[in-house]
Protein backbone atom coordinates (compact mmCIF):
# COMPACT_ATOMS: atom_id res chain seq x y z
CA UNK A 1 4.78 13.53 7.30
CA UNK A 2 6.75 14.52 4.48
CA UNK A 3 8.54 11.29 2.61
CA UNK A 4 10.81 11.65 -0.80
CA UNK A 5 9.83 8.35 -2.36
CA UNK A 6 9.74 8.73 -6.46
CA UNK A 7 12.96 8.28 -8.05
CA UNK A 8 13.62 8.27 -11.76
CA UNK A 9 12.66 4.23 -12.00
CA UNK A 10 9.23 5.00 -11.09
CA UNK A 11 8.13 8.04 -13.26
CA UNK A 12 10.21 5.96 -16.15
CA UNK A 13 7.80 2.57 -15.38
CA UNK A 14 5.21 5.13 -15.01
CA UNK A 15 5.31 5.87 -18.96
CA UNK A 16 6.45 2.04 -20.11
CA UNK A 17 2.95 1.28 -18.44
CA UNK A 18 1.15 3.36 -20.20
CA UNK A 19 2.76 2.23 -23.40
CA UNK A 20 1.86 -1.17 -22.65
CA UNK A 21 -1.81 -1.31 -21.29
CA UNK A 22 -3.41 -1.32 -24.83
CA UNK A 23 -2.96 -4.91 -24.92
CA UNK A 24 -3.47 -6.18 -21.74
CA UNK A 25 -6.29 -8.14 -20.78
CA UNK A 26 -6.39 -7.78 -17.17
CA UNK A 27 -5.02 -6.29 -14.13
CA UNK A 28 -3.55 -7.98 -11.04
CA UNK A 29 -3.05 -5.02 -8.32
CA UNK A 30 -1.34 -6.93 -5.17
CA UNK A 31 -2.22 -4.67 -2.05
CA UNK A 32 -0.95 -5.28 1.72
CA UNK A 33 -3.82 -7.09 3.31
CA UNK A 34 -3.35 -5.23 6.47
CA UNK A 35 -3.72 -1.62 4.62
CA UNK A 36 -6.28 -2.00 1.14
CA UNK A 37 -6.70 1.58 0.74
CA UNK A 38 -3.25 3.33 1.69
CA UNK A 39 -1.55 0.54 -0.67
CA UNK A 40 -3.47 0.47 -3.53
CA UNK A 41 -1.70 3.23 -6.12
CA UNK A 42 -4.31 5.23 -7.48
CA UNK A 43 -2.79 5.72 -10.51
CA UNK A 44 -3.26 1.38 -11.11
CA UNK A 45 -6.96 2.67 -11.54
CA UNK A 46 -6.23 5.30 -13.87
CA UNK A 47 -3.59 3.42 -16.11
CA UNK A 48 -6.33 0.24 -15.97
CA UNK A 49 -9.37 2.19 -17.35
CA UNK A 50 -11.99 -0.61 -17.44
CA UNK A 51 -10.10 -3.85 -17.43
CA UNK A 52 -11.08 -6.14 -15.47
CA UNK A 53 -8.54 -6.18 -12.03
CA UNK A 54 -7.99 -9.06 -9.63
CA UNK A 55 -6.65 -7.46 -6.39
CA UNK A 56 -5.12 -9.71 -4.23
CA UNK A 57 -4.71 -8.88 -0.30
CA UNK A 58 -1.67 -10.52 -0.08
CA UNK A 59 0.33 -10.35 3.97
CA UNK A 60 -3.42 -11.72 4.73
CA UNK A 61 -1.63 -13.92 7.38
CA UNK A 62 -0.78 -10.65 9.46
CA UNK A 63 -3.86 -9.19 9.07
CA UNK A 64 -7.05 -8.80 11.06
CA UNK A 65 -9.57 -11.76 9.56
CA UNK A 66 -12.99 -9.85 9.99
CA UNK A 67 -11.72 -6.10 8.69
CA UNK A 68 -10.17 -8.56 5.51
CA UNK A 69 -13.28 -9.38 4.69
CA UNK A 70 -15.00 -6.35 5.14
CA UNK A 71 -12.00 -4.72 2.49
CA UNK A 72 -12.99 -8.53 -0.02
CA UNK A 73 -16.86 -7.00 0.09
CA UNK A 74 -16.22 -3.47 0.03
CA UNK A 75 -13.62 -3.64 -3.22
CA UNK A 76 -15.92 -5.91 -5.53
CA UNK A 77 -18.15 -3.50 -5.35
CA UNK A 78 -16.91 -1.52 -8.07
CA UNK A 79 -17.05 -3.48 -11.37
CA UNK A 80 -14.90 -6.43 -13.05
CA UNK A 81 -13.18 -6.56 -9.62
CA UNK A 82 -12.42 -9.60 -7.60
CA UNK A 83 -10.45 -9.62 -4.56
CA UNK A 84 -9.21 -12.44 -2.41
CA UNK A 85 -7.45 -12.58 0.35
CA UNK A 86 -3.28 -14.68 0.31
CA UNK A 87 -0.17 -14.96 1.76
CA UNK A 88 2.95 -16.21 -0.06
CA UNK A 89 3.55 -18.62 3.18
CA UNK A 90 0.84 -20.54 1.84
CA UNK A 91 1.62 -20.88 -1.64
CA UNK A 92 -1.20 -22.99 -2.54
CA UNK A 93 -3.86 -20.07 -2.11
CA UNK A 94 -2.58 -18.92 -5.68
CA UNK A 95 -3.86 -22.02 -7.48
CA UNK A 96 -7.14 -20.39 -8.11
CA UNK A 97 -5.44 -17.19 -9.86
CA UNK A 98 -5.70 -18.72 -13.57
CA UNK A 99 -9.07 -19.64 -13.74
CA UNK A 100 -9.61 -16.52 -12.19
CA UNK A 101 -8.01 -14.59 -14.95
CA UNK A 102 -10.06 -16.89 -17.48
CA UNK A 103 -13.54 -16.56 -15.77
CA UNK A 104 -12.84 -12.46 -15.38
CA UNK A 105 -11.67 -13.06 -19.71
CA UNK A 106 -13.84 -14.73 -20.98
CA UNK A 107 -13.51 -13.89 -24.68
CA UNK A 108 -9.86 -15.68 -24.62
CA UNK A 109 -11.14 -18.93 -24.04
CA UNK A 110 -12.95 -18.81 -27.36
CA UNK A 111 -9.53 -18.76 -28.98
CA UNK A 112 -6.13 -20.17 -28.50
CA UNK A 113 -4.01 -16.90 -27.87
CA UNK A 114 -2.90 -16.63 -24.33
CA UNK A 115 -4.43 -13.70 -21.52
CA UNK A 116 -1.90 -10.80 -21.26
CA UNK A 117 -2.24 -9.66 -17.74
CA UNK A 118 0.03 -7.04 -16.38
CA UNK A 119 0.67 -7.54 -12.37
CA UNK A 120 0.94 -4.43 -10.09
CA UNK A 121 1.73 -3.01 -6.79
CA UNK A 122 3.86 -0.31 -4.51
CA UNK A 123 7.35 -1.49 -3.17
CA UNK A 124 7.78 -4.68 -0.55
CA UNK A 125 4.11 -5.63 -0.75
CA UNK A 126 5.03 -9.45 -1.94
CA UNK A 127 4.81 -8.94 -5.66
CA UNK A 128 7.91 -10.77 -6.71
CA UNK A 129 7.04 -13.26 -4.43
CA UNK A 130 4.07 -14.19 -6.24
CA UNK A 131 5.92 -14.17 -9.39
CA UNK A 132 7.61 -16.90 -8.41
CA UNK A 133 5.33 -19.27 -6.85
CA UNK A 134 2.99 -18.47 -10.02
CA UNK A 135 5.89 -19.73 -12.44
CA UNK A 136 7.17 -21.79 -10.36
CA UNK A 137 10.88 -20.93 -10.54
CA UNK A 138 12.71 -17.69 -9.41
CA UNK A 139 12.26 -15.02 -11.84
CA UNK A 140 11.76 -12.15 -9.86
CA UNK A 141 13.98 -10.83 -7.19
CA UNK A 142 12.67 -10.45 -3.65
CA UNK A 143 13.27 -9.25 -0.72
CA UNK A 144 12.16 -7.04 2.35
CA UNK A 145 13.27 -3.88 1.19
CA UNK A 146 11.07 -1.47 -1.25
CA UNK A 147 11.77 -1.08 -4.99
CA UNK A 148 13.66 -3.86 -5.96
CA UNK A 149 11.68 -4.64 -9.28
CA UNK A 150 13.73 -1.90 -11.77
CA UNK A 151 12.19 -2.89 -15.08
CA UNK A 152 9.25 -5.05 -16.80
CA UNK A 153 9.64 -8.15 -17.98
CA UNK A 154 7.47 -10.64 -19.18
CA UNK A 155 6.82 -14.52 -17.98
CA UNK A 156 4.88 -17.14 -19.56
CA UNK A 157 3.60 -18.93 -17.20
CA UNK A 158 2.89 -21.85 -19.91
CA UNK A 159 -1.06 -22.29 -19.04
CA UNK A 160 -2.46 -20.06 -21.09
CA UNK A 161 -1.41 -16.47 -19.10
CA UNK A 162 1.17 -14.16 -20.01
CA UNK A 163 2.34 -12.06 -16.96
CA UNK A 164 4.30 -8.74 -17.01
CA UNK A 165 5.51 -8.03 -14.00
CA UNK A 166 5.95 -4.05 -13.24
CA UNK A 167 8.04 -2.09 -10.80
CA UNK A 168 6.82 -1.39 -7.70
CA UNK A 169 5.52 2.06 -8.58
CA UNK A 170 4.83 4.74 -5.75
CA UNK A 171 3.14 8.16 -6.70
CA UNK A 172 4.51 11.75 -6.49
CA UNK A 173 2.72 12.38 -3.39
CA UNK A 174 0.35 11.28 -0.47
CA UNK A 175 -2.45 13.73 -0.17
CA UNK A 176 -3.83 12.14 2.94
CA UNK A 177 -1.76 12.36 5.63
CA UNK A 178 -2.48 8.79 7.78
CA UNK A 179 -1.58 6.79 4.63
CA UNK A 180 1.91 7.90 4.88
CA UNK A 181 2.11 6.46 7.93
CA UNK A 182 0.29 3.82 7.46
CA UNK A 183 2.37 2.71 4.32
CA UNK A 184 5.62 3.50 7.09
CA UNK A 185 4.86 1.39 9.58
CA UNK A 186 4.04 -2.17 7.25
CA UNK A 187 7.59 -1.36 5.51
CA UNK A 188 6.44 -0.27 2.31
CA UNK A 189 8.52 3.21 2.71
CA UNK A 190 12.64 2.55 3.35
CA UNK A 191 13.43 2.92 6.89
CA UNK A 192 15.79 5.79 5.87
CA UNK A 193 12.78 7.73 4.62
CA UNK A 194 11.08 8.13 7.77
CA UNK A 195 11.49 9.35 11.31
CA UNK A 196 11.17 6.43 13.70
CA UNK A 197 9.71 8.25 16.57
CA UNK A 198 6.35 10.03 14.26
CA UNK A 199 5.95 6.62 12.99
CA UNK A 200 5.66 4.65 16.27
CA UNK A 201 3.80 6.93 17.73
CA UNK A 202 1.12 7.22 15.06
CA UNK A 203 0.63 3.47 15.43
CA UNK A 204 0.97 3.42 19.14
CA UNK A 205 -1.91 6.28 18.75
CA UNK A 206 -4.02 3.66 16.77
CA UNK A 207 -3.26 0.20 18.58
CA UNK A 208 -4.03 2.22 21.73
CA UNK A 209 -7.59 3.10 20.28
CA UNK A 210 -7.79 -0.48 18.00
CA UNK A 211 -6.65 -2.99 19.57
CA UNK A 212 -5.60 -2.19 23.41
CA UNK A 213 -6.25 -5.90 24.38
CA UNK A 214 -3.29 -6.74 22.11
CA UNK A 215 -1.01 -4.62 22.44
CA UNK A 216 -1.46 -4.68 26.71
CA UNK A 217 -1.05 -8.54 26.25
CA UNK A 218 2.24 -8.26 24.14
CA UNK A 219 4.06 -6.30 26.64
CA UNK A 220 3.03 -7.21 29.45
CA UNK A 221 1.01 -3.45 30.55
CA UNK A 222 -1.20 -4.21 32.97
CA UNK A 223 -2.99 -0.45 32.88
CA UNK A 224 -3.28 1.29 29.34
CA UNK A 225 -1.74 4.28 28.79
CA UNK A 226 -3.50 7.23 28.51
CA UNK A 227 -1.88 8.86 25.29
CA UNK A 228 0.36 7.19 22.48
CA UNK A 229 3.74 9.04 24.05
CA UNK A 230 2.62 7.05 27.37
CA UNK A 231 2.61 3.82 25.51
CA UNK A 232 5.47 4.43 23.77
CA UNK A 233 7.56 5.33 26.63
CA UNK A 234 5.83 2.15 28.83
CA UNK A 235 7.14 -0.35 26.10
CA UNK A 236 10.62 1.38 26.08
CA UNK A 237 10.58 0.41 30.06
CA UNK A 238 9.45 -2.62 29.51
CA UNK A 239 11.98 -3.64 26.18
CA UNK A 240 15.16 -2.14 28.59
CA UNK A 241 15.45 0.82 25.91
CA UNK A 242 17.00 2.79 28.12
CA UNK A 243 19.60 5.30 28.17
CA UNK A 244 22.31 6.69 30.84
CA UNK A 245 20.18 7.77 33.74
CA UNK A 246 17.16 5.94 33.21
CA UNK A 247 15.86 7.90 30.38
CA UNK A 248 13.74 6.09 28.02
CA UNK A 249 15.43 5.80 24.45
CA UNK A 250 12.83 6.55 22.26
CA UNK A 251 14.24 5.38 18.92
CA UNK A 252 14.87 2.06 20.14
CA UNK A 253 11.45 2.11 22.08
CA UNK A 254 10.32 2.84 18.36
CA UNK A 255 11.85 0.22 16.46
CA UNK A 256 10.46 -2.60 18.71
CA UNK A 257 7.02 -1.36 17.98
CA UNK A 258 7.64 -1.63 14.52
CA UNK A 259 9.17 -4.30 14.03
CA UNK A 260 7.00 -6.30 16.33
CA UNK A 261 4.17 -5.38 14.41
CA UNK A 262 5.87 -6.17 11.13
CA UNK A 263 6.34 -9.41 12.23
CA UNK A 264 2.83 -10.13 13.36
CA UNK A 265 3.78 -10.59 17.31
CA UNK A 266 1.22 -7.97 18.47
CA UNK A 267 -1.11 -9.54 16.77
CA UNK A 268 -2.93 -10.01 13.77
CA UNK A 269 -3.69 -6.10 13.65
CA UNK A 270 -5.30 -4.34 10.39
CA UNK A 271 -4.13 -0.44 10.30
CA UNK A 272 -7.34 1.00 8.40
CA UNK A 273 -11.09 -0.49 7.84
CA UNK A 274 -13.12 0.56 4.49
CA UNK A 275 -15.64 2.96 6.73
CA UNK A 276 -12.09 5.03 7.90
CA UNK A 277 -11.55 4.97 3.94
CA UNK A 278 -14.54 6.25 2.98
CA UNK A 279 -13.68 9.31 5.42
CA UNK A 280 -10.81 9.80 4.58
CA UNK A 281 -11.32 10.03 0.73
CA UNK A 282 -13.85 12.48 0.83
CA UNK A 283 -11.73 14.65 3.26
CA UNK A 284 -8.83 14.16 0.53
CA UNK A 285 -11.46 15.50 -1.91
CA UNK A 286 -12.18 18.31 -0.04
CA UNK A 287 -8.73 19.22 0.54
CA UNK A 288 -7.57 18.76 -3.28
CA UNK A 289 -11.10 21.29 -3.97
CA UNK A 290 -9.54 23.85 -2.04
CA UNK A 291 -6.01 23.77 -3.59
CA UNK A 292 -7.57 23.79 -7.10
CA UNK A 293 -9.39 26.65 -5.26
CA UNK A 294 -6.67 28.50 -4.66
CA UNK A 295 -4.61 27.31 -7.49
CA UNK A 296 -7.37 28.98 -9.84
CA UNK A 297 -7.40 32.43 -7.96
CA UNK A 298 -3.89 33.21 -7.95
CA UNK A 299 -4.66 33.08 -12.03
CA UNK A 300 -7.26 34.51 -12.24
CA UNK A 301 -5.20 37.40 -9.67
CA UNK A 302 -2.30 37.13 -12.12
CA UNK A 303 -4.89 37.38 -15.02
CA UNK A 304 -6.37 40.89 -13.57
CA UNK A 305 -2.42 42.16 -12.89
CA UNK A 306 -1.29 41.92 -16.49
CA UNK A 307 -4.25 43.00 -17.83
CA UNK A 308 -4.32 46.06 -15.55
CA UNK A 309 -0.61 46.89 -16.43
CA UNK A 310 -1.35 46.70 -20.23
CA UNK A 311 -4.42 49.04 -19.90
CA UNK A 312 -2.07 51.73 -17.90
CA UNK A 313 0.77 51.50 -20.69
């Protein structure tokens, strides 16, 4: 699924980032509970080095409870991370974040200077949100549509942390496929961006597999369908999305899904679990192998031409 996502904003907070990371003391990378992998930005990792990161889970109120803590386990594996699992309806699951940042800094409470952290994630994952609740006053815009941080800006939260908040910065490109998707159907890609129909039916392809129990329950199916067109075209029957002649309509059939699961009334449903990761990085890897492959041959080919041409002169 191809998506156009990267406007100027981004590649311009791409470089203020980099300007700014010398001297920050730690990372807070706010990722969409429901998908850990397809919503963390690789480049956080990249533009972080070794500093220690907090990643927070946030939309953990819409996710499946077990696969969260299977993602909690499988992230602090790699080092100076912690992850924890929120949700901005419960504000009081942040209290914990600034002796977090002290306990993962421990070389600021020695002196009195505050600890610079710089807080990150892609569009509509509940960044701004957090903002807020940490200050406790509206600084940040929010609101349910991507990319609505345009600039930094820093807050001091007056207990010893300096935040910078960031845009929500996307990358150039997707290299595996099902993250698109995935990153579609929680909202984190503007509706406008995306074909309804592919969408729905990637997730109605996954629920069917996932969590059939739910999604039977929610609309009432009292056979599953055998294929995620089936489904799709079921819950348009079901919904009334129908059009002259009985037809079913699937873009309406479509946005039901979606939003339904947006809203958490299918269910507390996680899109991806850290072993489907782990898959689907190393087929990324392969994939990325092959195109620097290629990428190398058509060179070295070019390489051979000119040479040959200057030898026949």
């Amino acid at each position: 699924m191809a998506i156009q996502w990267y406007p100027g904003h981004m590649h311009k907070a791409r470089k203020e980032i980099e300007e700014a990371m010398p001297q920050v003391d730690l990372v807070i990378e706010v990722l969409d509970a429901r998908i850990p992998y397809s919503s963390e930005n690789p480049m956080v990792s990249k533009l972080r080095g070794d500093k220690p990161c907090i990643k927070l889970l946030n939309k953990s109120d819409l996710a499946d409870p077990d696969i969260t803590a299977q993602w909690i386990e499988y992230l602090e594996r790699e080092q100076g991370v912690k992850a924890t699992a929120i949700t901005t309806l419960q504000p009081g699951m942040l209290k914990m974040l600034p002796d977090l940042c002290r306990k993962l800094v421990p070389s600021r409470n020695k002196t009195e200077k505050d600890i610079r952290t710089m807080i990150m994630g892609i569009p509509n994952v509940g960044k701004s949100t957090i903002i807020n609740t940490l200050a406790g006053r509206v600084i940040a815009k929010t609101g349910n549509e991507p990319a609505v941080t345009k600039s930094q800006q820093r807050i001091n939260l007056r207990n010893g942390i300096v935040l910078s908040d960031t845009p929500g910065i996307l990358w150039p490109k997707v290299d595996n496929e099902a993250s698109s998707y995935r990153l579609a159907i929680t909202g984190a890609i503007k509706d406008t961006a995306m074909e309804y129909e592919d969408v729905a039916l990637f997730a109605a392809g996954y629920f069917l597999k996932a969590y059939p129990k739910e999604i039977c329950e929610r609309y009432n199916i009292s056979e599953l369908p055998q294929d995620d067109m089936a489904l799709l075209e079921e819950i348009g029957r079901k919904r009334g999305a129908l059009r002259p002649g009985g037809r079913i309509d699937l873009h309406k059939a479509s946005e039901v899904v979606l939003h339904d699961y947006r809203s958490g009334r299918i269910g507390l449903l996680s899109l991806e679990t850290p072993a489907m990761a782990e898959i689907e990085k190393a087929e990324v890897e392969r994939i990325l192998a092959e195109k620097a492959a290629e990428k190398a041959a058509k060179l070295e080919a070019e390489k051979l031409k000119r040479s040959g041409k200057r030898h026949n002169v």
